[in-house]
N, C-alpha and C. Protein backbone atom coordinates (compact mmCIF):
# COMPACT_ATOMS: atom_id res chain seq x y z
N UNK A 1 -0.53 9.25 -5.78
CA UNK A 1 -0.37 9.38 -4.35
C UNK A 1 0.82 10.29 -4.07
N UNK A 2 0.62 11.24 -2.97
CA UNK A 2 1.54 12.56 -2.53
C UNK A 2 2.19 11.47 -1.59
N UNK A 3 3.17 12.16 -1.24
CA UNK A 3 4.40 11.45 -0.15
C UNK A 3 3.89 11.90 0.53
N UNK A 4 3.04 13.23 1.26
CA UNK A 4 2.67 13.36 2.18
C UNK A 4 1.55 12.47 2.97
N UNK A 5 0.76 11.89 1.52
CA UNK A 5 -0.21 11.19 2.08
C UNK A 5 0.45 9.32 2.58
N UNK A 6 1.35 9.21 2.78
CA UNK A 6 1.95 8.23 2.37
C UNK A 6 1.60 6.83 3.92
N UNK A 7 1.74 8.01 4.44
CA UNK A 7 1.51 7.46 6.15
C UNK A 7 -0.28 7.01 6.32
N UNK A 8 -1.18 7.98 5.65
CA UNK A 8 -2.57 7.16 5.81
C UNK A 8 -2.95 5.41 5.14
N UNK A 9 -1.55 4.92 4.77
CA UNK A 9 -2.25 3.67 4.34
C UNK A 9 -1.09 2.77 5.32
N UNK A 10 -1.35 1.18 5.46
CA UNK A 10 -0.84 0.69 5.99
C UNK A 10 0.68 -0.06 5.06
N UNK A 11 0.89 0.55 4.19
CA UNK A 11 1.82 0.51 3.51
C UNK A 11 2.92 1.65 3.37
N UNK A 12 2.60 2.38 4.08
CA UNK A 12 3.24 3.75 3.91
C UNK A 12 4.44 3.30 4.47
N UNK A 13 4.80 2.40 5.32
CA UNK A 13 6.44 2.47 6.13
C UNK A 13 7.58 1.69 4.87
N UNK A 14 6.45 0.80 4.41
CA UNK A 14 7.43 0.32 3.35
C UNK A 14 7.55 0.96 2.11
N UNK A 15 6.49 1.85 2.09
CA UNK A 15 7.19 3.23 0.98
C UNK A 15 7.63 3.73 1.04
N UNK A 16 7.80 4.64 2.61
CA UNK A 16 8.58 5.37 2.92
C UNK A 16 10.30 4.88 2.46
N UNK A 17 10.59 4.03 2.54
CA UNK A 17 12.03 2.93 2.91
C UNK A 17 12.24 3.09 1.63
N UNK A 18 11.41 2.28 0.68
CA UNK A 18 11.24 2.11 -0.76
C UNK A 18 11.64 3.24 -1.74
N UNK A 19 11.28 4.83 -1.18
CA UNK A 19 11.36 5.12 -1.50
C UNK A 19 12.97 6.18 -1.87
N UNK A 20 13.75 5.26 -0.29
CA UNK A 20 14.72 5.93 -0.19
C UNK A 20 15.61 5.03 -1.29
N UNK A 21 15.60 4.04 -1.51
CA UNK A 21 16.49 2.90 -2.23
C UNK A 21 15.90 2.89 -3.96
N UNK A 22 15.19 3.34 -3.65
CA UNK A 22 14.56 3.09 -5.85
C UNK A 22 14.38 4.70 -6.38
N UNK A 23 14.52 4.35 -7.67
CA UNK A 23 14.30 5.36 -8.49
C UNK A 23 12.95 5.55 -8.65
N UNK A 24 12.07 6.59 -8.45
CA UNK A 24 10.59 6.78 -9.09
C UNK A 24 9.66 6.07 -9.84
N UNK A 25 10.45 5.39 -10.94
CA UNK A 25 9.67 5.15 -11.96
C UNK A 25 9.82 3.70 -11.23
N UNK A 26 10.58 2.73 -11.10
CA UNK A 26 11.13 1.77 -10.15
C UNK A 26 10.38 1.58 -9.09
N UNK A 27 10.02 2.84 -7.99
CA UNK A 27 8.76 2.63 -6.61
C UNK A 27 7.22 2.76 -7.21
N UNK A 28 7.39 3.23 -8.41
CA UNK A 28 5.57 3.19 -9.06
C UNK A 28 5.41 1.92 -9.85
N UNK A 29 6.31 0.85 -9.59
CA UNK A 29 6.15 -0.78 -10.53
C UNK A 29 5.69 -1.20 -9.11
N UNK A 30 6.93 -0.81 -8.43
CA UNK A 30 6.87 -1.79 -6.74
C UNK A 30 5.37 -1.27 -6.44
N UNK A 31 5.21 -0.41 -6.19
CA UNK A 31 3.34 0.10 -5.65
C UNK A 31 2.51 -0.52 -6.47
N UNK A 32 2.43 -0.57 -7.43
CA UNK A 32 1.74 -1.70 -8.88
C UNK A 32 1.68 -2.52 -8.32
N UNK A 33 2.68 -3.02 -8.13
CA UNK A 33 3.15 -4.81 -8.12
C UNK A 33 2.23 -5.14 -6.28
N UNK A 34 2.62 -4.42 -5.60
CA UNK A 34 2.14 -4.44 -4.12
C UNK A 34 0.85 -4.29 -4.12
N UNK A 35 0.09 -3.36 -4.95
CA UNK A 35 -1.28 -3.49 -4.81
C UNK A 35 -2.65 -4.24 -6.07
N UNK A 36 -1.53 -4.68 -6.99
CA UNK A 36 -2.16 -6.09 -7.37
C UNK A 36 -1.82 -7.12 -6.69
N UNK A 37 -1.11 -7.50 -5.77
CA UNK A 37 -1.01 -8.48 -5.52
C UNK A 37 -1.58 -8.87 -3.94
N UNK A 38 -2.40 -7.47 -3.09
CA UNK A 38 -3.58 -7.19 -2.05
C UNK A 38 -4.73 -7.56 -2.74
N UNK A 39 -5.10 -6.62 -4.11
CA UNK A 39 -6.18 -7.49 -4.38
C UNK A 39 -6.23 -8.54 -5.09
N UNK A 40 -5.48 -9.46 -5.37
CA UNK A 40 -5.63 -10.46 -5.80
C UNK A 40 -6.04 -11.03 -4.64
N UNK A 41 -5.49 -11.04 -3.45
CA UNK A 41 -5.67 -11.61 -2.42
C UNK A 41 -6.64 -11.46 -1.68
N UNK A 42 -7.29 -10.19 -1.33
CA UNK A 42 -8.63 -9.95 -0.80
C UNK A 42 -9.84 -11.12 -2.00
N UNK A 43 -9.40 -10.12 -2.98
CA UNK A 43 -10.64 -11.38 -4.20
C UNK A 43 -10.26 -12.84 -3.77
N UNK A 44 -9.07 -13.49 -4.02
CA UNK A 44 -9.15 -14.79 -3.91
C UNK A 44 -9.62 -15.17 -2.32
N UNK A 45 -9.02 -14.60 -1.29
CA UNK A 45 -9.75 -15.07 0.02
C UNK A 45 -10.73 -14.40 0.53
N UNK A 46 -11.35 -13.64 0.07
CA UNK A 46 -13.18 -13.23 -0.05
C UNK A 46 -12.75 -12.08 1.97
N UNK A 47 -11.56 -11.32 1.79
CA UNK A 47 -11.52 -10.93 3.27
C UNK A 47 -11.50 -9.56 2.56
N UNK A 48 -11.44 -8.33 3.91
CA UNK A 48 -11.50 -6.84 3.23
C UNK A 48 -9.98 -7.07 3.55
N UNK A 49 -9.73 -6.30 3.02
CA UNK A 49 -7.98 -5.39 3.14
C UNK A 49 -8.08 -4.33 4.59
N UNK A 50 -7.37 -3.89 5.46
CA UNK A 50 -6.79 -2.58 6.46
C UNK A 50 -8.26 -2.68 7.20
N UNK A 51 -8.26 -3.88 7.64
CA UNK A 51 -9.99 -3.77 8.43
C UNK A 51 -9.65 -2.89 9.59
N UNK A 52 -8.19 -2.84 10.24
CA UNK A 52 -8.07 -2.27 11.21
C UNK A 52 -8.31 -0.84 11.10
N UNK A 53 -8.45 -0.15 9.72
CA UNK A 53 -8.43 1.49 9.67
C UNK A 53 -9.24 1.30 9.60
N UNK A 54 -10.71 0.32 9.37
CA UNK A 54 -11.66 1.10 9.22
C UNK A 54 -12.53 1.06 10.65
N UNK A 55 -11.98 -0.03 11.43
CA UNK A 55 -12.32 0.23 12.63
C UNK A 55 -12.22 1.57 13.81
N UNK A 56 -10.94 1.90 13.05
CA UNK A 56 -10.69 3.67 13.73
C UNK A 56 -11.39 4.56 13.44
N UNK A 57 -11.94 4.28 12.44
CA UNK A 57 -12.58 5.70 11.45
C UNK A 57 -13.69 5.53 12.01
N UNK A 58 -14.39 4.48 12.35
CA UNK A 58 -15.91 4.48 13.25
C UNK A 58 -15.58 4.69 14.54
């Protein structure tokens, strides 16, 4: 993922931040860690993830 693209997900504000306080290799564990732990959660509670973007996009 480009920093530019950073703003199309609903995580982008806390990367943005993230990215001012950590080292690289340090914000690519935290992004790991943040998006196993969405889908763990979508799988375990059977819901989609960012239903709200996909409501925009239609």
């Amino acid at each position: 993922m480009h920093p530019h693209n950073w703003g199309r997900y609903s995580f982008g504000p806390w990367l943005n931040s993230a990215s001012e306080r950590l080292h690289r290799n340090k914000l690519a564990v935290a992004l790991a860690n943040k998006l196993a732990r969405i889908a763990w959660s979508v799988l375990r509670n059977d819901k989609a993830f960012d239903t709200h973007l996909e409501v925009a996009a239609i």
